[in-house]
Protein backbone atom coordinates (compact mmCIF):
# COMPACT_ATOMS: atom_id res chain seq x y z
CA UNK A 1 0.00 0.00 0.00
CA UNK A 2 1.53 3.37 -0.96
CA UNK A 3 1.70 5.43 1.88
CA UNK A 4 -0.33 9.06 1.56
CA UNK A 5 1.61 11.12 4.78
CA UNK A 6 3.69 13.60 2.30
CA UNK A 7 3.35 16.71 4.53
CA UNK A 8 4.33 15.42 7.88
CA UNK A 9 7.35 13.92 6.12
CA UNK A 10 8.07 17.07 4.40
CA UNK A 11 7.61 18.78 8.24
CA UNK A 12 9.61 16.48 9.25
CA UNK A 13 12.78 16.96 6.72
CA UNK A 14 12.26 20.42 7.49
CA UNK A 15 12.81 20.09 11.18
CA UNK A 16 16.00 17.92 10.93
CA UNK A 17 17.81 20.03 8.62
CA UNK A 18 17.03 22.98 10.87
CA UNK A 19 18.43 20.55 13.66
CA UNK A 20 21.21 19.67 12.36
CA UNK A 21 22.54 22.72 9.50
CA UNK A 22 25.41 22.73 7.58
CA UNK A 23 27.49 24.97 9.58
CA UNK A 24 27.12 22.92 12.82
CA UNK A 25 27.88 19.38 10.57
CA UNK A 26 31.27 21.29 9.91
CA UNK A 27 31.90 21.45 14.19
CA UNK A 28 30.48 18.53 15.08
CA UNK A 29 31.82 16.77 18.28
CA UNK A 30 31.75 13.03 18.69
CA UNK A 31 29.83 13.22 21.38
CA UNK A 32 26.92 15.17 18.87
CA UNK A 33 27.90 12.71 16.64
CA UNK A 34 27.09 9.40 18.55
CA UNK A 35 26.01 9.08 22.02
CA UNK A 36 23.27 6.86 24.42
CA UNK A 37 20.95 9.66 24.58
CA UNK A 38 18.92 9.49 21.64
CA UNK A 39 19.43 12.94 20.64
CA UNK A 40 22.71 11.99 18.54
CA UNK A 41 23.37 13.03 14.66
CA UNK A 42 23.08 9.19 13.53
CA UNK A 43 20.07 8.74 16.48
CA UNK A 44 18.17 10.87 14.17
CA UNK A 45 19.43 9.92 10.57
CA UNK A 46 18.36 6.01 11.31
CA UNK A 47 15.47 6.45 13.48
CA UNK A 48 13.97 10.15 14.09
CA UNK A 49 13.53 10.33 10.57
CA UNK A 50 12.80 6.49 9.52
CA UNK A 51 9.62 8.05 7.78
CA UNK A 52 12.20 9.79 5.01
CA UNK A 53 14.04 6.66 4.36
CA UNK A 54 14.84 2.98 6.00
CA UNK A 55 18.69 2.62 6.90
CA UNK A 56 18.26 -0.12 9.76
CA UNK A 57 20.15 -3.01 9.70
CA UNK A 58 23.61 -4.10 9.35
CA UNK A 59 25.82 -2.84 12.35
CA UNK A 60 26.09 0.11 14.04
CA UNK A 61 30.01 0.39 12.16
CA UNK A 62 27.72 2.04 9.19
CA UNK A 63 28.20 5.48 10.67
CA UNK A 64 31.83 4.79 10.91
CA UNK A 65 32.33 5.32 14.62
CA UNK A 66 29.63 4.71 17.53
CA UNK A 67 29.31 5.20 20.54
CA UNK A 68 29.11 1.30 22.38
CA UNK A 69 26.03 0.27 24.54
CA UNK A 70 27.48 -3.06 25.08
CA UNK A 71 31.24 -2.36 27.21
CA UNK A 72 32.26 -5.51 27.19
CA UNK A 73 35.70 -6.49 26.71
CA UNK A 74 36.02 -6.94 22.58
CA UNK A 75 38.92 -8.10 20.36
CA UNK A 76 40.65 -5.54 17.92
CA UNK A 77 40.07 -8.06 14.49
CA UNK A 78 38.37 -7.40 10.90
CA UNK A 79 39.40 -4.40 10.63
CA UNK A 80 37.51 -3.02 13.74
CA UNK A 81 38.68 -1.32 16.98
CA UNK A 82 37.23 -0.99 20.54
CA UNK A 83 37.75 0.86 23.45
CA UNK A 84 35.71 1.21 27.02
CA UNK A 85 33.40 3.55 24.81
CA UNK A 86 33.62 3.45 21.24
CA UNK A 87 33.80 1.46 18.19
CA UNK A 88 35.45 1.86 14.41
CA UNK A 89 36.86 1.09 11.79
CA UNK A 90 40.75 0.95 11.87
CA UNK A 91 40.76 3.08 7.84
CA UNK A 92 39.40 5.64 9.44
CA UNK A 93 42.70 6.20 12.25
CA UNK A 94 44.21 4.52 14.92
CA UNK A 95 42.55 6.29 17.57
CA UNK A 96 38.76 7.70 18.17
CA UNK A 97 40.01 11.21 17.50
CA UNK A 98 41.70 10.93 14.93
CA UNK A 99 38.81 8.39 12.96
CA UNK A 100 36.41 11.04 14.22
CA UNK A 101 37.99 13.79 12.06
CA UNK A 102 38.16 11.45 9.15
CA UNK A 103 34.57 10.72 9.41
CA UNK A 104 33.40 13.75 10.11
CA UNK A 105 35.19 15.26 6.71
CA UNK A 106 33.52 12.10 4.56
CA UNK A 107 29.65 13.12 5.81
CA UNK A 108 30.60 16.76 5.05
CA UNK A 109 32.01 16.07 1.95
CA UNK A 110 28.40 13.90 0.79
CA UNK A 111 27.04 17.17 2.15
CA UNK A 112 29.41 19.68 -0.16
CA UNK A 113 28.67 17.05 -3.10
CA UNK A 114 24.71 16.73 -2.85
CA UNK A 115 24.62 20.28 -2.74
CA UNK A 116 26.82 20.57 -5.50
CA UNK A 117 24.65 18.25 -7.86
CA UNK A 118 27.72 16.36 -8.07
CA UNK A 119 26.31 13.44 -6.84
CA UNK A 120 28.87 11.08 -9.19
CA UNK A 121 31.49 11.79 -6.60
CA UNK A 122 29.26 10.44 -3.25
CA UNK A 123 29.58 6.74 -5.03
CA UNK A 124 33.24 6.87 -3.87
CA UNK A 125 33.41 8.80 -0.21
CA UNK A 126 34.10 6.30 2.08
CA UNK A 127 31.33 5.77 3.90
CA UNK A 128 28.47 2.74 4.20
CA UNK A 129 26.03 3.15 0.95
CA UNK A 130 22.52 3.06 3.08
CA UNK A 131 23.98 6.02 5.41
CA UNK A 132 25.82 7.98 3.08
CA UNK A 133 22.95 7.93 0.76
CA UNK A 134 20.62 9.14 3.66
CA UNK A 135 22.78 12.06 4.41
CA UNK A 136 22.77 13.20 0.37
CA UNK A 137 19.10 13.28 0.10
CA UNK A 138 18.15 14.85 3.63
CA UNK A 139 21.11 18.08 2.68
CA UNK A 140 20.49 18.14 -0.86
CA UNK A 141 18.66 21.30 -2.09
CA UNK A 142 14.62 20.79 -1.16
CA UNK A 143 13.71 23.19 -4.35
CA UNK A 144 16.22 21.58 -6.93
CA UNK A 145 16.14 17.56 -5.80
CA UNK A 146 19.03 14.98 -7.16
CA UNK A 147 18.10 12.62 -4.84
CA UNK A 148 15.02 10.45 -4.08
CA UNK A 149 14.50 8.68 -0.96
CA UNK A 150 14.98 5.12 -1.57
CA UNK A 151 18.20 3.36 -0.87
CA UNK A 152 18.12 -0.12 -1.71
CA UNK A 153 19.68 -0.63 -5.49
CA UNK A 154 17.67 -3.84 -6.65
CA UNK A 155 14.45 -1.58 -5.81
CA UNK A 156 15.33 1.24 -7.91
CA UNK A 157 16.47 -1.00 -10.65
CA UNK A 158 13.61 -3.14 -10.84
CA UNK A 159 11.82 0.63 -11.74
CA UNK A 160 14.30 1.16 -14.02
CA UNK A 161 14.56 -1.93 -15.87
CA UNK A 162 10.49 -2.28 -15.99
CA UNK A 163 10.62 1.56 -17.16
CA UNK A 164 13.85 0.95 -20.15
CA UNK A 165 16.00 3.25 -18.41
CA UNK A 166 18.29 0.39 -16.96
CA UNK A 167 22.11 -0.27 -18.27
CA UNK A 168 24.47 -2.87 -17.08
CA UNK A 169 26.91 -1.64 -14.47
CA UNK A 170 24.95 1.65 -13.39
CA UNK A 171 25.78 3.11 -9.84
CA UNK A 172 23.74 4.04 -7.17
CA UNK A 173 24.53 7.80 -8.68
CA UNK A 174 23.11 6.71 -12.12
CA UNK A 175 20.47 5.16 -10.83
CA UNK A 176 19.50 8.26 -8.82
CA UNK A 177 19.92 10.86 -11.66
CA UNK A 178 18.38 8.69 -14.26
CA UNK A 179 15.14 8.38 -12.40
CA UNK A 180 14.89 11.76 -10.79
CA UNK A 181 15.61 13.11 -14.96
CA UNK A 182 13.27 10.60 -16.64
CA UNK A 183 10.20 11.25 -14.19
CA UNK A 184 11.02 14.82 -14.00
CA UNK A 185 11.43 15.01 -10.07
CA UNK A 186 12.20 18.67 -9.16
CA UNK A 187 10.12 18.82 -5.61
CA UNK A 188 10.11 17.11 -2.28
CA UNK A 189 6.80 16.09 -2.69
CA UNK A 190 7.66 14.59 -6.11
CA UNK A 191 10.33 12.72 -4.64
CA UNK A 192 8.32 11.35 -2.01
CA UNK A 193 5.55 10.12 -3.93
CA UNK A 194 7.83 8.60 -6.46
CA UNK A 195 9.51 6.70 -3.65
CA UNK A 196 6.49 5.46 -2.40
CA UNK A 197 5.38 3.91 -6.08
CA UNK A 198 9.06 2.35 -6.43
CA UNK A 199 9.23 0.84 -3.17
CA UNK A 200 5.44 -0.41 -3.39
CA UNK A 201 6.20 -2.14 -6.57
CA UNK A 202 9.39 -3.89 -5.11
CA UNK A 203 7.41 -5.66 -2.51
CA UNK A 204 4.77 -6.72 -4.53
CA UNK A 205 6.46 -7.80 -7.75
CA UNK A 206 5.45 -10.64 -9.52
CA UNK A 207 7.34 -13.26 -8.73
CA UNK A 208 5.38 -15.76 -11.43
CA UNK A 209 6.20 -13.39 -13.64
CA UNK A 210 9.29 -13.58 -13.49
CA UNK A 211 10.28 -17.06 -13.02
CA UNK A 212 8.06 -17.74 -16.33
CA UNK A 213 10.60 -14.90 -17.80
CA UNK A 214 13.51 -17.37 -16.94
CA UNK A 215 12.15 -20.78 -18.26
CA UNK A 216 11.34 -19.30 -20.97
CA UNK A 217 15.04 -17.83 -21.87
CA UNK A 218 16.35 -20.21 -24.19
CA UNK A 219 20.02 -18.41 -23.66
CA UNK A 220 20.45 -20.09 -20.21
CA UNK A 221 21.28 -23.58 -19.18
CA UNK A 222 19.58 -25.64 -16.80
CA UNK A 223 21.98 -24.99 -13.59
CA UNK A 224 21.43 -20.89 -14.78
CA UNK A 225 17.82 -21.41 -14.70
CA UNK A 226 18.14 -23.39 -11.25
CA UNK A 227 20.14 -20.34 -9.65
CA UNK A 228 18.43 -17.52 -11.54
CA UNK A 229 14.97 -18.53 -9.92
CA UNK A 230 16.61 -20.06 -6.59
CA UNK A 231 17.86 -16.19 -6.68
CA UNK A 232 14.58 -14.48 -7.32
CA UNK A 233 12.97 -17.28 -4.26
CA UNK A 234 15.31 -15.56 -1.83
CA UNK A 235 14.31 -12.23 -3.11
CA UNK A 236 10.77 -12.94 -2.46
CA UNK A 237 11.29 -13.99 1.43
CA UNK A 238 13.45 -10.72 1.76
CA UNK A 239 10.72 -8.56 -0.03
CA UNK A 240 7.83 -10.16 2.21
CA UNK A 241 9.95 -9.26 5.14
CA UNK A 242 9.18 -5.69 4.42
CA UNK A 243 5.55 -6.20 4.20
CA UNK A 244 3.02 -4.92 6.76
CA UNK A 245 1.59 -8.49 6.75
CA UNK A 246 5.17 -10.00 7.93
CA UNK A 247 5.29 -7.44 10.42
CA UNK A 248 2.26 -8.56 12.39
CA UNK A 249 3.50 -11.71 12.40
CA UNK A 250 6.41 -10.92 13.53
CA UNK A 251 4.80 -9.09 16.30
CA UNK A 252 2.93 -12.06 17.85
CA UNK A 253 5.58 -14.25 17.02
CA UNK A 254 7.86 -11.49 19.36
CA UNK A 255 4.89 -11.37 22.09
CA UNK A 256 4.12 -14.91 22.03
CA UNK A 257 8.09 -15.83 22.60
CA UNK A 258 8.24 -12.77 25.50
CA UNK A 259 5.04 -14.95 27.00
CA UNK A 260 7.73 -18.13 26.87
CA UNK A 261 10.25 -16.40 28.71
CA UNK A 262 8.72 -15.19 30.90
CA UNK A 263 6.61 -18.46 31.60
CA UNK A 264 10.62 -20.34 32.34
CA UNK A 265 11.34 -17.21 34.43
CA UNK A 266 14.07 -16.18 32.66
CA UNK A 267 15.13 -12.49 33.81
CA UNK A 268 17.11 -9.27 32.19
CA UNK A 269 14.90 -9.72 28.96
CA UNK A 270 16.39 -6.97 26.51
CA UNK A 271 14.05 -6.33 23.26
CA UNK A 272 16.94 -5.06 20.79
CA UNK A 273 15.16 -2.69 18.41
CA UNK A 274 18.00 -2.43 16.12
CA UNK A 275 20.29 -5.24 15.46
CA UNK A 276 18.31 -8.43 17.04
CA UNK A 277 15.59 -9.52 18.55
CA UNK A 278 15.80 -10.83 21.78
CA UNK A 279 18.63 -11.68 24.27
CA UNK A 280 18.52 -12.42 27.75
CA UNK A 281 20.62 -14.52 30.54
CA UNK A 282 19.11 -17.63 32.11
CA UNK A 283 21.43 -20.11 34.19
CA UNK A 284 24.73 -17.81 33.62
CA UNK A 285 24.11 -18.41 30.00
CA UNK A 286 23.97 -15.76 27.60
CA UNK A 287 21.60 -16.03 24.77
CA UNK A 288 20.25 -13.95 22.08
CA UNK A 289 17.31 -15.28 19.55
CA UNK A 290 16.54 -13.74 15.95
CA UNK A 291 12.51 -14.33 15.56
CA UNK A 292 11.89 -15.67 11.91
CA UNK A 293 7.37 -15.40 10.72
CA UNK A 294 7.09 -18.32 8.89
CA UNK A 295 4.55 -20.21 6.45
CA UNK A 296 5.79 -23.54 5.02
CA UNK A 297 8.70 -25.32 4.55
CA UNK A 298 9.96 -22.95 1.79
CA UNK A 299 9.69 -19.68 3.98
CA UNK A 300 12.09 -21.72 6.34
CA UNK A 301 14.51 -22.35 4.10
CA UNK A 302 15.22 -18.52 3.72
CA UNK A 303 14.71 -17.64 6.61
CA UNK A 304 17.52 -19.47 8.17
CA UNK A 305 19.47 -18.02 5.78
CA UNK A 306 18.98 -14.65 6.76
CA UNK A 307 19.03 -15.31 10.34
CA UNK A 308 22.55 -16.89 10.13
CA UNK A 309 23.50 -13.72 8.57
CA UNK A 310 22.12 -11.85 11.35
CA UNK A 311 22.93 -13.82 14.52
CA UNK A 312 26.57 -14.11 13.47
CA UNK A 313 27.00 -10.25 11.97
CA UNK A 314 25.72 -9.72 15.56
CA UNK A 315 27.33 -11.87 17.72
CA UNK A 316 30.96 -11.67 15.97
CA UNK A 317 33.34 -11.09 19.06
CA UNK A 318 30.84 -11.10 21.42
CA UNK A 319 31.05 -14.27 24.56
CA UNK A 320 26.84 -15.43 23.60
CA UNK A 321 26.52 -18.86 24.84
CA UNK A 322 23.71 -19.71 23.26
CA UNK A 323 21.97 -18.71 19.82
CA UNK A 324 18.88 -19.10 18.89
CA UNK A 325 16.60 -18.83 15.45
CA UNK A 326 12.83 -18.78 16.64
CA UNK A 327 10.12 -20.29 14.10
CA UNK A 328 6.11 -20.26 13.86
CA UNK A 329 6.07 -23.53 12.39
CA UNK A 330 8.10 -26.68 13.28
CA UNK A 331 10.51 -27.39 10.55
CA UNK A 332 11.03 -30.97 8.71
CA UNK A 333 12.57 -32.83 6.07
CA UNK A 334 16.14 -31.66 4.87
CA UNK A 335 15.40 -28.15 6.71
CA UNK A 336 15.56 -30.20 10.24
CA UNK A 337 18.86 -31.55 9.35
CA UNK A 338 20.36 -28.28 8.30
CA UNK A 339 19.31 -27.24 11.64
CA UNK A 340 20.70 -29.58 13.56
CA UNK A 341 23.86 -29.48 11.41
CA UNK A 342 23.93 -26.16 12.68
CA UNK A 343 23.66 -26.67 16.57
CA UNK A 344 25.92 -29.38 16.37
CA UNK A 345 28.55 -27.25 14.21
CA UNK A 346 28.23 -23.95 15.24
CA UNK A 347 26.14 -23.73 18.27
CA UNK A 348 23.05 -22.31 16.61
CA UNK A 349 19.78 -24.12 18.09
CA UNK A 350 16.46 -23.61 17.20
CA UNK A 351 13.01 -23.22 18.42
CA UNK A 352 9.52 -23.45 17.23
CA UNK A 353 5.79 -22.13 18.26
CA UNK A 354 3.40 -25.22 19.24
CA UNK A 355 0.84 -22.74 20.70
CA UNK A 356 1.41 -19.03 21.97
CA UNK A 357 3.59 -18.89 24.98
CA UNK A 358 4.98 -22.78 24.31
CA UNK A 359 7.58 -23.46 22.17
CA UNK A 360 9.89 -26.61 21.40
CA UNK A 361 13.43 -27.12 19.33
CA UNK A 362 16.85 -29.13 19.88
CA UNK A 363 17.91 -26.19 22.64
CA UNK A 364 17.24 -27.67 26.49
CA UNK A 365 17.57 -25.84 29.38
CA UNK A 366 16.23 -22.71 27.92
């Protein structure tokens, strides 16, 4: 459903860029920058405006350097460094100061570019695509717009390549400019409602469609059939996961499993709004559980997919005794083996709703 809220989002770019101007983004201070009091520069670019754009996910290392919520003890490795009360990436300096500064002059430079309409130069600062991409269209200039707000590259090139505009090997830059020239955006509220049509027909593409495109290619083999619509499966869960109806059931999947724990009296329940869904401590163990809606067998199969992706992203130098991926249906056949594969290889265990509030899986003591 395309959303219809243009003027409070339009109120609300307004009010961040009178926030957060130009001339204070040039004197920023780490602690503006990132802190744990929800008033911070990247507070409001991923969540206080979520309505002009969706940038969660991933780690907090997308803005570069964050301030940590979890102090505990962490391993300098892949590139990242920790101390009591930050975390970054080791390109950006060997100390928080001196990564600061570095960071601070890549967001002002997307800034300088945007407002430049050199937007061909943002594809190369060094900063993570969702969140520099953010920044350019929130300081680009609201009465002359190069930007539109929709990050995600296979969306906008599904509207490009369903519109003829789409070339092999185009940017994020030349996907932005050749939509924002071919449908004539000049206006926030253009943007906006454009944005809302592209990212309405991403979630709802025909997948059918599609796969009948591929069988019918007579240029691919077999195995390149196999992986082109395996591909475009995967896609689909993905997609679904941004739908309204995955998101309530994803909500009484999340209350149903709260019910659980708190039915085995497990205490110190944290609800992680950003990076996962649940952990908590029960018998001196540390857990933390990714919550995956599912409807059959197929839906599964992706989903544990994804949620390996997330509970190990999340968990990388962190001391979690136990992980968990928590289903709405109890998985069988060769799904059941992967899983079990995985708590006997890499301590992953699983659980499954029987009714709300119960759940069972290969995970005791939980």
């Amino acid at each position: 459903m395309i959303d219809n809220f243009v003027d409070e989002r339009i109120e609300k770019f307004n009010k961040f860029i009178n926030k957060w101007t130009v001339e204070k983004l040039k004197i920023i201070k780490l602690e503006e920058y990132t802190n744990s009091n929800y008033d911070s520069f990247v507070y409001d670019i991923e969540f206080d405006t979520l309505e002009l754009g969706d940038i969660r996910g991933n780690t907090a290392f997308k803005f570069g350097i964050y301030k940590r919520k979890d102090t505990s003890e962490q391993a300098n490795k892949m590139g990242r460094i920790y101390t009591d009360d930050y975390g970054w990436y080791k390109r950006y300096g060997s100390n928080e100061g001196i990564a600061f500064e570095n960071i601070k002059a890549a967001v002002n430079d997307v800034i300088s570019q945007v407002q430049s309409k050199n937007i061909k130069a943002i594809d190369k600062i060094d900063l993570a695509p969702l969140y520099k991409w953010k920044i350019a269209f929130l300081f680009q200039n609201k009465n002359n717009i190069a930007i539109i707000p929709i990050f995600t590259k296979n969306a906008m090139r599904l509207f490009l390549e369903k519109n003829g505009y789409y070339k092999a090997g185009m940017n994020m830059s030349d996907m932005q400019a050749s939509i924002v020239q071919s449908e004539r955006i000049s206006t926030l509220e253009d943007a906006f409602h454009l944005a809302d049509i592209i990212w309405d027909e991403y979630i709802n593409f025909n997948i059918l469609q599609e796969k009948e495109t591929i069988k019918n290619n007579k240029d691919l083999t077999a195995n390149q059939r196999t992986n082109a619509t395996s591909n475009l499966e995967y896609i689909e869960y993905e997609i679904k996961a941004q739908k309204v109806k995955y998101r309530n059931r994803h909500n009484s999947l999340e209350k149903s499993f709260k019910k659980f724990l708190e039915l085995i009296k497990v205490q110190d329940i944290e609800k992680d709004k950003t990076y996962i869904d649940f952990q908590f401590i029960q018998n001196n163990k540390q857990y933390i559980c990714e919550l995956k809606p599912t409807d059959d067998e197929k839906e599964i199969k992706y989903a544990v997919q994804g949620a390996i992706g997330q509970i190990l992203g999340y968990s990388y130098n962190k001391n979690y005794d136990e992980k968990i991926i928590v289903f709405q249906n109890k998985p069988s056949g060769e799904n059941l083996k992967f899983l079990n594969y995985l708590k006997s290889q890499h301590q992953i265990s699983y659980l499954y709703e029987t009714k709300e509030g119960y759940f069972e899986g290969n995970i005791l003591n939980c």
